[in-house]
Protein backbone atom coordinates (compact mmCIF):
# COMPACT_ATOMS: atom_id res chain seq x y z
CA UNK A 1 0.00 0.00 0.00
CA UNK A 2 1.38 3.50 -0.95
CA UNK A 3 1.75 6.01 1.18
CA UNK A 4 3.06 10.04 0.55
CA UNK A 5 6.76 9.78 -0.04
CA UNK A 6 9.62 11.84 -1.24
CA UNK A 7 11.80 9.69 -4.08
CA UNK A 8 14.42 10.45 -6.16
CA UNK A 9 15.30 9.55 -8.98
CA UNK A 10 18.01 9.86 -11.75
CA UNK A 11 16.64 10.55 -14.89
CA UNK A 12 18.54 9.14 -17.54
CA UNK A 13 18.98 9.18 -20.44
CA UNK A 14 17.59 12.72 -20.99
CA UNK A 15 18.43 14.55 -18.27
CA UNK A 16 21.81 13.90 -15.44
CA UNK A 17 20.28 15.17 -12.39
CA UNK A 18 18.34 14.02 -9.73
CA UNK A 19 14.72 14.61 -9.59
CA UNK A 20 12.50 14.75 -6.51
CA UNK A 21 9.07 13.58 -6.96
CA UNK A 22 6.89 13.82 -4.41
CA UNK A 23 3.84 11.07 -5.00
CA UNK A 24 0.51 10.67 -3.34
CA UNK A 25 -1.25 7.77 -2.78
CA UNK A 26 -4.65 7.52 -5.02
CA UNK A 27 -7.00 6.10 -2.83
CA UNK A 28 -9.98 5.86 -5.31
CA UNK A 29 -11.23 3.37 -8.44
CA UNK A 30 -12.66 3.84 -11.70
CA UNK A 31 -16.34 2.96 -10.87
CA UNK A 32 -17.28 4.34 -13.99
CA UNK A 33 -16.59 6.65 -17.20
CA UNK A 34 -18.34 8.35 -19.52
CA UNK A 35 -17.42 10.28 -22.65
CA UNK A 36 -19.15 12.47 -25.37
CA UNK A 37 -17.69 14.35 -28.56
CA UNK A 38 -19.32 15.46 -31.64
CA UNK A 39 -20.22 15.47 -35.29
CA UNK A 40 -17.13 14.51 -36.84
CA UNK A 41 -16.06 16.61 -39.62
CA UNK A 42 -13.10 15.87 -42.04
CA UNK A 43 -10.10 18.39 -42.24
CA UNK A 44 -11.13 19.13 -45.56
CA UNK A 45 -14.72 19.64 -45.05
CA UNK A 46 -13.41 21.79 -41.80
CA UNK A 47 -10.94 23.97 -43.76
CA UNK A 48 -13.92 25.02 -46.29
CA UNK A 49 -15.97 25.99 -43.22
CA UNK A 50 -13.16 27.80 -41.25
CA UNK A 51 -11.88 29.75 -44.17
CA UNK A 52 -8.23 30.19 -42.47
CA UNK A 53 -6.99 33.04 -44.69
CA UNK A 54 -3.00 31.59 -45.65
CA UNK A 55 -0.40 34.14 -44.57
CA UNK A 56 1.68 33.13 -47.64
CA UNK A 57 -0.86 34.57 -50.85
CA UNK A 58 -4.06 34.86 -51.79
CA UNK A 59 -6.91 32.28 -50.36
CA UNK A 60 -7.59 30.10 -47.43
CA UNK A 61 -5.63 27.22 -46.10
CA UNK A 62 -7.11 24.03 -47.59
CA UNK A 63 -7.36 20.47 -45.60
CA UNK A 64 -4.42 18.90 -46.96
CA UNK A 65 -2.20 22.14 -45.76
CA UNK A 66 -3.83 21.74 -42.20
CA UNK A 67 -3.15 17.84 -42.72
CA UNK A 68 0.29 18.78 -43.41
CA UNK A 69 0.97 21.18 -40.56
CA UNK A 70 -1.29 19.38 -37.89
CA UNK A 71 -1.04 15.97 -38.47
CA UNK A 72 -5.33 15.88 -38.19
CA UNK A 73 -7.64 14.24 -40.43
CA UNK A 74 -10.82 14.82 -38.48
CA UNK A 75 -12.01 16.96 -35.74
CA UNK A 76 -14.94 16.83 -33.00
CA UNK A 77 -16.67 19.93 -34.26
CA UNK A 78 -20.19 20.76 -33.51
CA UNK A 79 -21.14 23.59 -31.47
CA UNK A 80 -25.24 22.90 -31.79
CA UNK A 81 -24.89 19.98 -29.67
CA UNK A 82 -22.16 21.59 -26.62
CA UNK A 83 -23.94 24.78 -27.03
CA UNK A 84 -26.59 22.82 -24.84
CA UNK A 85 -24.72 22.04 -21.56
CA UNK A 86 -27.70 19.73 -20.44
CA UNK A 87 -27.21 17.79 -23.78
CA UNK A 88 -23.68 17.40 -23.75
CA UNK A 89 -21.99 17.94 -20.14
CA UNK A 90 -24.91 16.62 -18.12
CA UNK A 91 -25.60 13.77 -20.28
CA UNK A 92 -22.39 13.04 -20.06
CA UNK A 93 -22.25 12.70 -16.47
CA UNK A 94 -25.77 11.20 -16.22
CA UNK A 95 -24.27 8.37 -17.84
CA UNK A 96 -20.86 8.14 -15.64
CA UNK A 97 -23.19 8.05 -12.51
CA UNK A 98 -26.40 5.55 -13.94
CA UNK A 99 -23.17 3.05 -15.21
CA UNK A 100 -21.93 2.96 -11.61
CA UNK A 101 -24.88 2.74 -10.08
CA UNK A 102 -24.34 6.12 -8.01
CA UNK A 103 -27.51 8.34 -7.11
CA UNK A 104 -26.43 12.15 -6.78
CA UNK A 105 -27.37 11.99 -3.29
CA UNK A 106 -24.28 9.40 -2.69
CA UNK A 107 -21.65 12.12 -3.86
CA UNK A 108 -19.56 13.78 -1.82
CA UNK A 109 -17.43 15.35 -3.98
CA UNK A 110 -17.95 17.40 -7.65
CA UNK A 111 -14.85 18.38 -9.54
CA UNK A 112 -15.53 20.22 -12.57
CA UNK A 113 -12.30 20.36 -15.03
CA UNK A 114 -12.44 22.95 -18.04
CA UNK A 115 -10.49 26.03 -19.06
CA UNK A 116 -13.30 26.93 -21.76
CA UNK A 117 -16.96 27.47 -19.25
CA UNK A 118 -19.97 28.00 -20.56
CA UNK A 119 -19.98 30.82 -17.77
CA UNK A 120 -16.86 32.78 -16.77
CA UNK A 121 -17.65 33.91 -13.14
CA UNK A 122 -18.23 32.52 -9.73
CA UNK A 123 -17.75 28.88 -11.28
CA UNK A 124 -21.68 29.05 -12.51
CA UNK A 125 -20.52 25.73 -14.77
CA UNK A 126 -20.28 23.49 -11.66
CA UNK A 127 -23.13 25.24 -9.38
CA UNK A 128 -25.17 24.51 -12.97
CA UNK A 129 -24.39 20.83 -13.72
CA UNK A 130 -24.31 20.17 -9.72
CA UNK A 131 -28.38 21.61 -9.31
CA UNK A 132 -29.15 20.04 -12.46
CA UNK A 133 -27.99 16.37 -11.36
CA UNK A 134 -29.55 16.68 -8.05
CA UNK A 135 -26.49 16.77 -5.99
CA UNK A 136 -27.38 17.52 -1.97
CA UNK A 137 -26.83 21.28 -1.50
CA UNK A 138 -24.31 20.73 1.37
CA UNK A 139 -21.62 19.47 -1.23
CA UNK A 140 -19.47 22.50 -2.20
CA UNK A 141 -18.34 22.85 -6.21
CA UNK A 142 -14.83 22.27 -6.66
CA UNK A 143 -14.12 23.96 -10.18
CA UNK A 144 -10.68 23.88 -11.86
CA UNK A 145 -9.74 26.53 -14.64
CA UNK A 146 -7.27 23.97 -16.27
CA UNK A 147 -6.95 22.44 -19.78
CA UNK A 148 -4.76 19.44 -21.22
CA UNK A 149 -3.54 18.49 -17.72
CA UNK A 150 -6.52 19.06 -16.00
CA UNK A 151 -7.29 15.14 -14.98
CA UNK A 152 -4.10 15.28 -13.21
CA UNK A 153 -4.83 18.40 -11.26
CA UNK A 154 -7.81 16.52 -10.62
CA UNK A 155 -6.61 13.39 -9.20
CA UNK A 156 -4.31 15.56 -6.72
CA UNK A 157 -7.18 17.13 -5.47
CA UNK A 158 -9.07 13.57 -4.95
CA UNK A 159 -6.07 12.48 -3.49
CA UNK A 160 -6.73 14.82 -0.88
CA UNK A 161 -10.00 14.25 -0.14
CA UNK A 162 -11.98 12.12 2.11
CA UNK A 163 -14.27 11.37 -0.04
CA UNK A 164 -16.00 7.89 -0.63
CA UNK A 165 -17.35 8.73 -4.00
CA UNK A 166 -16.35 11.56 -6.28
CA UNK A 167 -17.92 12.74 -9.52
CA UNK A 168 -15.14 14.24 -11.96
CA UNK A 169 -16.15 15.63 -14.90
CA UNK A 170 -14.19 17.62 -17.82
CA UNK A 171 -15.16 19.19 -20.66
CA UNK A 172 -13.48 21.51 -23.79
CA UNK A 173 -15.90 23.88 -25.98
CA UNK A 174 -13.73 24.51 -28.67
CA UNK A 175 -16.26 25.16 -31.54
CA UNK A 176 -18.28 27.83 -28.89
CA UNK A 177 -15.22 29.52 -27.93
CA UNK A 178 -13.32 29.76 -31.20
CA UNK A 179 -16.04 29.38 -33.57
CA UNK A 180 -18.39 32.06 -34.79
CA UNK A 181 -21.56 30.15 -34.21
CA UNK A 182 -22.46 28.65 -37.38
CA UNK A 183 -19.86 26.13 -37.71
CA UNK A 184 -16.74 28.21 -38.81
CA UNK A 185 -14.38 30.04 -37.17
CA UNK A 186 -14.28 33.37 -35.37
CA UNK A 187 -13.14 36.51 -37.40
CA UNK A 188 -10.96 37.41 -34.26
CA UNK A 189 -8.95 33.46 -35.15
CA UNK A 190 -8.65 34.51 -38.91
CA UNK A 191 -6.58 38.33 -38.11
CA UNK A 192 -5.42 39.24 -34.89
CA UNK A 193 -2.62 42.38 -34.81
CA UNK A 194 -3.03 42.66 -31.10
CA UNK A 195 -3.14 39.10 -29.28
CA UNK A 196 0.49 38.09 -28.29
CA UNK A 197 0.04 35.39 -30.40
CA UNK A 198 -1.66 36.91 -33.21
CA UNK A 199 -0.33 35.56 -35.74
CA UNK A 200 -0.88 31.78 -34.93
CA UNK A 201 -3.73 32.04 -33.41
CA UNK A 202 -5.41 30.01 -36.14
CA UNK A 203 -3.64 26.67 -34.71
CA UNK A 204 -6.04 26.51 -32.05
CA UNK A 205 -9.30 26.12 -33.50
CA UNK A 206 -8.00 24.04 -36.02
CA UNK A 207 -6.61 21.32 -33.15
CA UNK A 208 -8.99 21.68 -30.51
CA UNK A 209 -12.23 19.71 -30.64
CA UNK A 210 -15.22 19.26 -29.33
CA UNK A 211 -15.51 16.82 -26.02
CA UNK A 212 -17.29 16.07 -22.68
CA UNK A 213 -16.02 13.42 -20.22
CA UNK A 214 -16.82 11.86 -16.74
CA UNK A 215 -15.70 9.62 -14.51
CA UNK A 216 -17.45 8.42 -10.85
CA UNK A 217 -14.45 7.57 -8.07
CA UNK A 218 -15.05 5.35 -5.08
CA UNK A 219 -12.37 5.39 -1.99
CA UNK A 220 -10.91 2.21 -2.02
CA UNK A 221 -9.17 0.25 0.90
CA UNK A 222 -6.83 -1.53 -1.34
CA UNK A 223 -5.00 1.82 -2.23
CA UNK A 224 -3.62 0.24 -5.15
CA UNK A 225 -3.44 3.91 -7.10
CA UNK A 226 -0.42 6.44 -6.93
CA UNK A 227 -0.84 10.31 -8.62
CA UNK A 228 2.05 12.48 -9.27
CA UNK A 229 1.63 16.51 -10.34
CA UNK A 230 3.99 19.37 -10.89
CA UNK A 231 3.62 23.06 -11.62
CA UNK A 232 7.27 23.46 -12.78
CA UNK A 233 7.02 26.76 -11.37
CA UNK A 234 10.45 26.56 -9.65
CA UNK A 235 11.84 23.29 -10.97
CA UNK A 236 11.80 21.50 -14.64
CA UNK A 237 13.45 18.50 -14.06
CA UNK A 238 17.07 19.79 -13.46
CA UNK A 239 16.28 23.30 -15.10
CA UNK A 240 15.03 25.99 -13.50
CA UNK A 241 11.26 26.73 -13.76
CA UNK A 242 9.44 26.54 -16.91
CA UNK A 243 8.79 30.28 -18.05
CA UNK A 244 5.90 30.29 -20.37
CA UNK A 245 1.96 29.06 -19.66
CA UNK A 246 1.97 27.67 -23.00
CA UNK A 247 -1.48 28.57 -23.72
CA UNK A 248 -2.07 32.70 -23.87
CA UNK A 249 -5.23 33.82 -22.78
CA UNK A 250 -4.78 37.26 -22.07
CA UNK A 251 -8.48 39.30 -22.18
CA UNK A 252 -11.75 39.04 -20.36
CA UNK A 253 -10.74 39.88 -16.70
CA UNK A 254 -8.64 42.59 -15.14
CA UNK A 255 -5.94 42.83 -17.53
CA UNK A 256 -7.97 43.70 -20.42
CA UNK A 257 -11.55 43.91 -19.02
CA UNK A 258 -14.29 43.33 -21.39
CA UNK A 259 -15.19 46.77 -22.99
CA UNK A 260 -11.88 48.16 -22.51
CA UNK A 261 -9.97 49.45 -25.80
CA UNK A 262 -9.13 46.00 -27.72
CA UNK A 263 -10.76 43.63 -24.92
CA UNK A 264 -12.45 40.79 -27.65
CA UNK A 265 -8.97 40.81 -29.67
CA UNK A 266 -7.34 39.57 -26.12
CA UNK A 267 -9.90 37.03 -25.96
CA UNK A 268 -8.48 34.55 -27.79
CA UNK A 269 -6.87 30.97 -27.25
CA UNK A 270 -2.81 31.05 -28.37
CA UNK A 271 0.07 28.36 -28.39
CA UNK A 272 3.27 28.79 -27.67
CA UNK A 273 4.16 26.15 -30.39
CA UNK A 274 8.18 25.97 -29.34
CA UNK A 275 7.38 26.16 -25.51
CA UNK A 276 4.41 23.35 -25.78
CA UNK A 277 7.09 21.20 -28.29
CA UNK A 278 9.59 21.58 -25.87
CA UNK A 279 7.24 21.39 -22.54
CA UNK A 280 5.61 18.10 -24.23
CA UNK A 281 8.48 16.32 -25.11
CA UNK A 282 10.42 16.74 -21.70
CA UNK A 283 7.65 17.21 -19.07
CA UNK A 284 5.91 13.60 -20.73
CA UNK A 285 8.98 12.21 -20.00
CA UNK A 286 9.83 13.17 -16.77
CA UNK A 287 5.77 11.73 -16.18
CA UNK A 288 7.08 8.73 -17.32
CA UNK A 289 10.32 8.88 -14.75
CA UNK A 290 8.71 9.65 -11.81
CA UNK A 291 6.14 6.77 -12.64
CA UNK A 292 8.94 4.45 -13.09
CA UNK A 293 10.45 5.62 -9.49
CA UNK A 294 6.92 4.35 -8.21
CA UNK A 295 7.03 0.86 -10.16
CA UNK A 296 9.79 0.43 -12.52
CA UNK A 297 7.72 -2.26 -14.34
CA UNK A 298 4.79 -0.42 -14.63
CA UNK A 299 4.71 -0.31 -18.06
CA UNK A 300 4.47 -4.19 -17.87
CA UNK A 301 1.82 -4.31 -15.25
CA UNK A 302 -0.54 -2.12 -16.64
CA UNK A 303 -2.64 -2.84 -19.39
CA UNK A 304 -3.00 0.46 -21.42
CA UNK A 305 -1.44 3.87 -20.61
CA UNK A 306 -3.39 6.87 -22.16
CA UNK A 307 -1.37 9.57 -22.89
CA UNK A 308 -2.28 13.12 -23.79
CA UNK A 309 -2.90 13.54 -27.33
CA UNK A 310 -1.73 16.97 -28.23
CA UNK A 311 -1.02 16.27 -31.62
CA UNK A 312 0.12 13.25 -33.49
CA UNK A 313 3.46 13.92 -34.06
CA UNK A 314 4.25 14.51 -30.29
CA UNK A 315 2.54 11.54 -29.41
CA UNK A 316 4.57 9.51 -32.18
CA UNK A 317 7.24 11.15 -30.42
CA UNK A 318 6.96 10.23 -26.97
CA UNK A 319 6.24 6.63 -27.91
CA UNK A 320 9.43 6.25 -29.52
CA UNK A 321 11.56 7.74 -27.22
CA UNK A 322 9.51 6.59 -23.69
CA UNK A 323 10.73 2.76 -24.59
CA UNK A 324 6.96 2.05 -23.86
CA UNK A 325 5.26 -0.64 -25.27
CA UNK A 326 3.67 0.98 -28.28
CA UNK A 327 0.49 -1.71 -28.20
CA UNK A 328 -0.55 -0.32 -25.01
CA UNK A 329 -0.46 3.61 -25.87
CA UNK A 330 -3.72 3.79 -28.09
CA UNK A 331 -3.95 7.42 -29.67
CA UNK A 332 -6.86 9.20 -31.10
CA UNK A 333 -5.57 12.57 -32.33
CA UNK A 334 -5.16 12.22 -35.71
CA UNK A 335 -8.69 11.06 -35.73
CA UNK A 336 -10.59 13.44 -33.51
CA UNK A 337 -8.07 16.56 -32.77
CA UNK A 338 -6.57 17.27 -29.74
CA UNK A 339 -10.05 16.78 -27.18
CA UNK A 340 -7.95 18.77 -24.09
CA UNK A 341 -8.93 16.96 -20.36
CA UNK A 342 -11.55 14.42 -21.62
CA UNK A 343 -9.08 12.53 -24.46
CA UNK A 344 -7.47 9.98 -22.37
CA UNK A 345 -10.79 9.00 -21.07
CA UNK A 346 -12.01 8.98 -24.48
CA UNK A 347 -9.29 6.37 -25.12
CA UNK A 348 -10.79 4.82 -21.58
CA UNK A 349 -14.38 4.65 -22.80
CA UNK A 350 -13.76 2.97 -26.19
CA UNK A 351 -11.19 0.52 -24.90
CA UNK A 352 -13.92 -0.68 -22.79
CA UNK A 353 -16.74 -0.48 -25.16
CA UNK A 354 -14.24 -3.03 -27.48
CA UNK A 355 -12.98 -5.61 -25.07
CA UNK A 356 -9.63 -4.17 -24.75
CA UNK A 357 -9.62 -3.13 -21.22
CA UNK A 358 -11.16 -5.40 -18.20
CA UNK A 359 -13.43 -4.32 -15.70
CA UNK A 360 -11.30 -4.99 -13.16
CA UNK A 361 -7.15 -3.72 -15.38
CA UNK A 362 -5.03 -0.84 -13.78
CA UNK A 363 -4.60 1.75 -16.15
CA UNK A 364 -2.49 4.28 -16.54
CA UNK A 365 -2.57 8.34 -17.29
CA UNK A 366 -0.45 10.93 -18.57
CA UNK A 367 -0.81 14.01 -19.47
CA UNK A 368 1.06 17.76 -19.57
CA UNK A 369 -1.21 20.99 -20.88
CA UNK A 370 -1.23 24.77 -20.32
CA UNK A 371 -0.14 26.86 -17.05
CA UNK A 372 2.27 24.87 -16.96
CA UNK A 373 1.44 21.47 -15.14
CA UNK A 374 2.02 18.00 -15.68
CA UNK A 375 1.00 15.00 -14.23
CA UNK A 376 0.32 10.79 -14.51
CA UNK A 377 -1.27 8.41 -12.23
CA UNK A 378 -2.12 4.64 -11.76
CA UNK A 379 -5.83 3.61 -11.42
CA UNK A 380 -7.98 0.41 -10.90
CA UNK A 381 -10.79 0.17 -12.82
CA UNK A 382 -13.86 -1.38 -11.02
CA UNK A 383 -16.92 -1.01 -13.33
CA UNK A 384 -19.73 -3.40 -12.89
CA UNK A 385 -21.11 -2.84 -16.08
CA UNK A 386 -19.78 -1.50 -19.84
């Protein structure tokens, strides 16, 4: 049984130094999971919709340039269905709690993981899906403002709970927040000569997609499950603190109010692309070190590890260089774009829905995204029913 430890570790081959990795025990199951994404669109049919105007001539960038620079095929794009949170979010963790056989009144715990809410202020998304499930008024939201990474923020904050059973849920809007409402993109994604990132701003809507996700967590005394998270804040391995958020978000609250000079160009998703190359590459595998100070066979013991699909070639990437078994990293990028928080369990839901994963397997997770943060964990699953 784990218990809250400080390891070290040398991290070799790609980097000399020791690390120190403090991990947590996860004591909680997968009782359940849920996912949701949209009409899938081709790149090509999505190009002719977005109208990306090419910064190199005349016309917009066609699907085979996007396939070229992105790696994408398809994307999760549909904004009529998540424009309805109690079609798409709700349903979604409707399901997650009727497959576990959880009432709303057994929760103790909500955690609520998206960086694009319906609602900016006073976490309204999580007071909104909690009343609409029924959850007892006595259990507080717990909302977290975080993207690619956000299921491992949200396992450190189980971790820390004593909870019996926890309802996570995560969720990315990508076609509301970067779309212009009728299935293209918004005019502040096609020119932008005031967002830091201006002039790449067009990445983002063409790699995020559309996606809901939920999982139910019941406290388990077994304790098989271990989480490990980092800001890299003050450390990056053995570098000094990672200096950029990676995603740029700049408008909307006090820096650039809404109404002040410029406010909706601010308003805008932007990638670092060299930081998140760079932050990707290394911070996935120092995941994969400090998982391998926990269990240096883990990749043999577990039956799938879901990694965080930013974009196919950094996932080709870090299953080359990881010396994971390729068979048990399933991917889903190139098929769906990049689906932020709920991807892995995307990978989750349909291994279960095709045999691939057991009831009763320990998985693993790992995943890096914006702010910066980074994190992986180990998980029984326990589901009665698929």
């Amino acid at each position: 049984m784990l218990a809250d430890w400080q390891v070290s570790a040398h991290i070799s081959p790609w980097q000399n130094a020791p690390m120190n990795l403090h991990v947590r025990k996860l004591p909680y199951e997968i009782a359940s999971v849920s996912s949701l994404i949209g009409e899938v669109v081709s790149i090509d049919e999505w190009a002719q919709r977005a109208q990306l105007p090419s910064r190199h001539g005349a016309g917009a960038l066609d699907g085979a340039t996007l396939k070229r620079l992105l790696g994408i095929e398809g994307k999760s794009w549909d904004p009529k269905l998540f424009a309805d949170m109690d079609a798409s979010v709700v349903r979604t963790a409707r399901a997650a709690l009727a497959s576990a056989r959880v009432r709303p009144s057994d929760l103790e715990a909500v955690i609520v993981v998206t960086s694009t809410p319906y609602e900016v202020m006073f976490d309204q998304d999580a007071f909104r899906l909690m009343r609409a499930l029924g959850v007892p008024d006595h259990v507080p939201p717990i909302q977290l403002g975080s993207g690619c990474a956000g299921l491992a923020r949200a396992m450190t904050v189980a971790s820390q709970l004593r909870a019996g059973t926890v309802l996570v849920v995560a969720y990315c809007l990508a076609s509301l927040v970067t779309g212009d409402g009728e299935g293209g993109v918004g005019a502040q994604y096609r020119k932008n000569e005031h967002h830091p990132c201006g002039r790449t701003l067009w990445s983002s809507p063409a790699l995020f997609s559309d996606a809901a996700c939920a999982l139910v967590l019941r406290r388990s005394e077994k304790q098989e499950g271990a989480v490990v998270y980092s800001r890299d804040s003050l450390r990056f391995g053995d570098e000094a603190g990672f200096p950029d958020p990676l995603m740029h978000y700049p408008g909307g609250a006090g820096r650039h109010p809404t109404g002040t000079p410029n406010a909706d160009a601010y308003c805008c998703y932007g990638m670092s692309a060299p930081h998140i190359k760079r932050y990707y590459e290394q911070g996935m595998l120092l995941n994969h070190q400090a998982l391998s100070a926990v269990d240096p066979e883990y990749g043999k013991r577990v039956r799938r590890i879901y990694t965080h699909q930013a974009s196919p070639a950094l996932v080709s990437h870090f299953q080359r260089t990881s010396g994971l078994p390729e068979e048990k990293m399933p991917t889903n990028v190139r098929e769906f774009g990049n689906l932020v928080s709920p991807c892995t369990m995307k990978l989750l839901d349909d291994d279960l829905a095709q045999g691939r994963v057991a009831p009763d397997d320990l998985v693993c997770v790992s995943v890096v995204g914006g702010g910066p943060e980074r994190g992986a964990f180990f998980a029984r699953l326990r589901i009665e029913s698929v």
